[in-house]
PDB file of N, CA and C in Angstrom:
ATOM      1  N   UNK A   1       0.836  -1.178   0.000  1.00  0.00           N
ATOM      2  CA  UNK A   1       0.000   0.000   0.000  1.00  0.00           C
ATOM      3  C   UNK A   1       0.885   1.248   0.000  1.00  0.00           C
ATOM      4  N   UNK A   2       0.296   2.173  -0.780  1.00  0.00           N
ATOM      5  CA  UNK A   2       1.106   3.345  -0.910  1.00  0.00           C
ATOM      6  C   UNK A   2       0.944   4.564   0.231  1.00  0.00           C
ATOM      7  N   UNK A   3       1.642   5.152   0.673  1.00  0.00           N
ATOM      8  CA  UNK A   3       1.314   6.295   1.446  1.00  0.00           C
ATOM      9  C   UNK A   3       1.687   7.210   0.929  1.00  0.00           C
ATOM     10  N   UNK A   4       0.761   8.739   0.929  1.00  0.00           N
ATOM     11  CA  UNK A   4       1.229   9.876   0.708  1.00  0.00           C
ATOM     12  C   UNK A   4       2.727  10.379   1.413  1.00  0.00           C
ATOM     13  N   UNK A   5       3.401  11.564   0.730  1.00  0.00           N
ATOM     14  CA  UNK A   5       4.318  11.275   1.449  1.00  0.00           C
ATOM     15  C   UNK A   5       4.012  13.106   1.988  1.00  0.00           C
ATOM     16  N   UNK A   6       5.076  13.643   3.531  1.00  0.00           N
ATOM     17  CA  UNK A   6       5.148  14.434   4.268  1.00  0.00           C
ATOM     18  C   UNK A   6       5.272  15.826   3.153  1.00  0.00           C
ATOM     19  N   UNK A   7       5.466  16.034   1.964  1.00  0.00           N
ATOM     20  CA  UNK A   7       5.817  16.868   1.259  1.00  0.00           C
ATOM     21  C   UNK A   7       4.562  17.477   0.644  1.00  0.00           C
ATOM     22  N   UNK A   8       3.022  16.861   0.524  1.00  0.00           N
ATOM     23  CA  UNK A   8       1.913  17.017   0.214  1.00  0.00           C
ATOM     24  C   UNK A   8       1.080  18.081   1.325  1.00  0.00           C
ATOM     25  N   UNK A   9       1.722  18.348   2.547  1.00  0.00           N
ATOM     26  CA  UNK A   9       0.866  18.688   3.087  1.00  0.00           C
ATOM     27  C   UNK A   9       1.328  20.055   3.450  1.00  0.00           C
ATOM     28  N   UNK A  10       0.391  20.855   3.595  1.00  0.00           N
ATOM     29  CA  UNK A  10       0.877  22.356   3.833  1.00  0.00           C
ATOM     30  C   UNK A  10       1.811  23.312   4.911  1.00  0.00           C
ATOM     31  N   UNK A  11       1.810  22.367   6.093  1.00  0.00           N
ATOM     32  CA  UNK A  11       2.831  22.714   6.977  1.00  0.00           C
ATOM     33  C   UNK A  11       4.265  22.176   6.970  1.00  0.00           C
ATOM     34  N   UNK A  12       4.618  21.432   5.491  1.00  0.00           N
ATOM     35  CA  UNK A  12       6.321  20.694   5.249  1.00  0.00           C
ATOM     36  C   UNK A  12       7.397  21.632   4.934  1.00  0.00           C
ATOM     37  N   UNK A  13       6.957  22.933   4.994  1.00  0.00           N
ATOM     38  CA  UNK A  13       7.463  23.964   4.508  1.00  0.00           C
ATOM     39  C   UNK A  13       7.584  25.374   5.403  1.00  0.00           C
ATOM     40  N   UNK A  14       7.673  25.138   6.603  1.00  0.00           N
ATOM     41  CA  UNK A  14       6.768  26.657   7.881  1.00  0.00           C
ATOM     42  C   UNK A  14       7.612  27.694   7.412  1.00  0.00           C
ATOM     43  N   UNK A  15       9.086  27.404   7.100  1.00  0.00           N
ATOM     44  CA  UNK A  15       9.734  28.631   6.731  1.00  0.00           C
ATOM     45  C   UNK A  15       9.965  29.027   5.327  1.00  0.00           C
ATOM     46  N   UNK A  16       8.762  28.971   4.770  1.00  0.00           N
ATOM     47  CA  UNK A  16       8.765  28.976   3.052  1.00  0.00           C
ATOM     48  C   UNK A  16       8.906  30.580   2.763  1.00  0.00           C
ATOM     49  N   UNK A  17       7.601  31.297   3.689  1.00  0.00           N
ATOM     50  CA  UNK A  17       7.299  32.291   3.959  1.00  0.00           C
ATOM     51  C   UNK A  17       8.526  33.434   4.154  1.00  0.00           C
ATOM     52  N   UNK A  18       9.597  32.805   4.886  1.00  0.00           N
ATOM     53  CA  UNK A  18      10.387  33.939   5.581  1.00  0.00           C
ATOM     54  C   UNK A  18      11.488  33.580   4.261  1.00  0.00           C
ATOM     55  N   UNK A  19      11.495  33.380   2.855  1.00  0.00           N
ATOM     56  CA  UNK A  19      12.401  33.344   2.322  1.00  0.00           C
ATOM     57  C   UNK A  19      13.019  34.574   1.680  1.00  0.00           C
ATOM     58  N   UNK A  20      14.020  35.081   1.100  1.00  0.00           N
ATOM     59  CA  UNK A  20      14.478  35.994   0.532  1.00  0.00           C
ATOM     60  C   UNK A  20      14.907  36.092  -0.797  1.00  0.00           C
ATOM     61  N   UNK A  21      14.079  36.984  -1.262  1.00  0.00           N
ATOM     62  CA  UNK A  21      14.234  37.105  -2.995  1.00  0.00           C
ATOM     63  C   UNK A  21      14.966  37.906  -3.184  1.00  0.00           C
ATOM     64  N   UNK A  22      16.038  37.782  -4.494  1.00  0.00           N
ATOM     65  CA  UNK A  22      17.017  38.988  -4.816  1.00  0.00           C
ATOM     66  C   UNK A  22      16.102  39.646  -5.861  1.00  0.00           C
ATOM     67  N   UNK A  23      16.813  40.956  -6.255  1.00  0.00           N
ATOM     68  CA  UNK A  23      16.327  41.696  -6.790  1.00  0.00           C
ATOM     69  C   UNK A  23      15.980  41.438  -8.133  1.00  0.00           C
ATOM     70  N   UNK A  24      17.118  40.777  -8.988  1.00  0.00           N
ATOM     71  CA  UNK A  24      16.834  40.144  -9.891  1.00  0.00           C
ATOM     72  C   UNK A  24      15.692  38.494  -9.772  1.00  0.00           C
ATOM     73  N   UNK A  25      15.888  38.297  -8.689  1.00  0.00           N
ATOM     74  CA  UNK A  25      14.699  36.852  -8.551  1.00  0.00           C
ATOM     75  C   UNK A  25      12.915  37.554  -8.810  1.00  0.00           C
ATOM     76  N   UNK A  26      12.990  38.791  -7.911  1.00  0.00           N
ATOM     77  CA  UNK A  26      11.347  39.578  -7.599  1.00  0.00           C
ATOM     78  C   UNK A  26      11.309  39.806  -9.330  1.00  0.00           C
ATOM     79  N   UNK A  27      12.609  40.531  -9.511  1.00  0.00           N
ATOM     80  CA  UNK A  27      12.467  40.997 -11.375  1.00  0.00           C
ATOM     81  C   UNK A  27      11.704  39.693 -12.518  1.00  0.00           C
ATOM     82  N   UNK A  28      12.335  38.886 -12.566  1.00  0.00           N
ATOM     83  CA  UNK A  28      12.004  37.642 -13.046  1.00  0.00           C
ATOM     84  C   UNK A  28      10.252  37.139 -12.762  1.00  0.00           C
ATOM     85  N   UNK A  29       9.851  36.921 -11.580  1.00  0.00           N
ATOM     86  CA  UNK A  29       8.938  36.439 -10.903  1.00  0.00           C
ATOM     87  C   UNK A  29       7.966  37.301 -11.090  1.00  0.00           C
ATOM     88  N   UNK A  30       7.969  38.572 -11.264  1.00  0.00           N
ATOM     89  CA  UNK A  30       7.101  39.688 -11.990  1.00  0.00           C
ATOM     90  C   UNK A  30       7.006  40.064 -13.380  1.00  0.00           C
ATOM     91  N   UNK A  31       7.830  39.861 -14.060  1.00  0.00           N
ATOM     92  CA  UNK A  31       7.629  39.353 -15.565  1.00  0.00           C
ATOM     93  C   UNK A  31       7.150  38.373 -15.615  1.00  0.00           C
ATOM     94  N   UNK A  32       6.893  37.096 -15.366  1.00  0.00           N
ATOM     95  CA  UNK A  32       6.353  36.125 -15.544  1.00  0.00           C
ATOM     96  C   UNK A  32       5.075  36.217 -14.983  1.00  0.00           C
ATOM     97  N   UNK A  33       4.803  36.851 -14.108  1.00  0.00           N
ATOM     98  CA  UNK A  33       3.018  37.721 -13.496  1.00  0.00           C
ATOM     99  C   UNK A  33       2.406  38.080 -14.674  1.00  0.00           C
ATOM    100  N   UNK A  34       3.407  39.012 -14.695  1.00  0.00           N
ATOM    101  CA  UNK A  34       3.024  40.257 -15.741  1.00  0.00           C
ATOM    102  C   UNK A  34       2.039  39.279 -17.190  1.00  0.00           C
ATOM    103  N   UNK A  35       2.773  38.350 -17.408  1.00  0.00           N
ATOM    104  CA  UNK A  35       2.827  37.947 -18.650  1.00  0.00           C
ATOM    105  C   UNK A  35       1.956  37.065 -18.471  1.00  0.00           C
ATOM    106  N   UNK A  36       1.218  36.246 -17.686  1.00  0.00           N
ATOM    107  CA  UNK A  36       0.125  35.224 -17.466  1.00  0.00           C
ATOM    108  C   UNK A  36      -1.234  36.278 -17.172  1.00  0.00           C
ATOM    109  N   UNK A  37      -0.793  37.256 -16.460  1.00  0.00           N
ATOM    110  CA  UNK A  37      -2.033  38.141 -15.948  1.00  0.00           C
ATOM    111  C   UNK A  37      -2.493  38.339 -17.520  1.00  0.00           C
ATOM    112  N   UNK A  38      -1.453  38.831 -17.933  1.00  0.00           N
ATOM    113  CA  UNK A  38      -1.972  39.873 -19.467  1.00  0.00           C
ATOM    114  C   UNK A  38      -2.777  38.429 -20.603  1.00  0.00           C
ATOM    115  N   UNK A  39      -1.956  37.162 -20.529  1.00  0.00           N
ATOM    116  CA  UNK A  39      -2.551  36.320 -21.344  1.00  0.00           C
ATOM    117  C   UNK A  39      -4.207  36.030 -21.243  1.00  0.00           C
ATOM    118  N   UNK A  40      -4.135  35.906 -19.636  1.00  0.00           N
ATOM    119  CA  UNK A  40      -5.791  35.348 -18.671  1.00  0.00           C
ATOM    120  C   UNK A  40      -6.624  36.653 -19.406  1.00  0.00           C
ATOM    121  N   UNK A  41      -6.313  37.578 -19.299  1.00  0.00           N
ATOM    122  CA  UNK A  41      -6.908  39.178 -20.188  1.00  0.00           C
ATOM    123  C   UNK A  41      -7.487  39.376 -21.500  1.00  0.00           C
ATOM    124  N   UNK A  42      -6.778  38.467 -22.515  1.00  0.00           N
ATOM    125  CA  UNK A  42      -6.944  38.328 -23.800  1.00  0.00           C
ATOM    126  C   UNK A  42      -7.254  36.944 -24.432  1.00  0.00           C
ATOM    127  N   UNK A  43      -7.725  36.658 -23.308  1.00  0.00           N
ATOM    128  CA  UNK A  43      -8.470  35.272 -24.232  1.00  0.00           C
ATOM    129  C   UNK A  43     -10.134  35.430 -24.227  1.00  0.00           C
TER     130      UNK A  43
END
């Protein structure tokens, strides 16, 4: 029998939250916003 494993569940991660983005990471991660928001827009 298979079991789910500890990585499925929402607390495997508590310090996901307190991570730190560089400037170029936020840059990246907001172009790629940018660019799904605008697609969801024009369909």
């Amino acid at each position: 029998m298979t079991s789910l494993s500890r990585s499925a569940t929402p607390d495997s991660y508590p310090n996901q939250r307190d991570l730190r983005w560089s400037r170029s990471e936020k840059a990246i991660a907001r172009k790629a916003f940018d660019a799904v928001l605008k697609r969801s827009f024009t369909r």
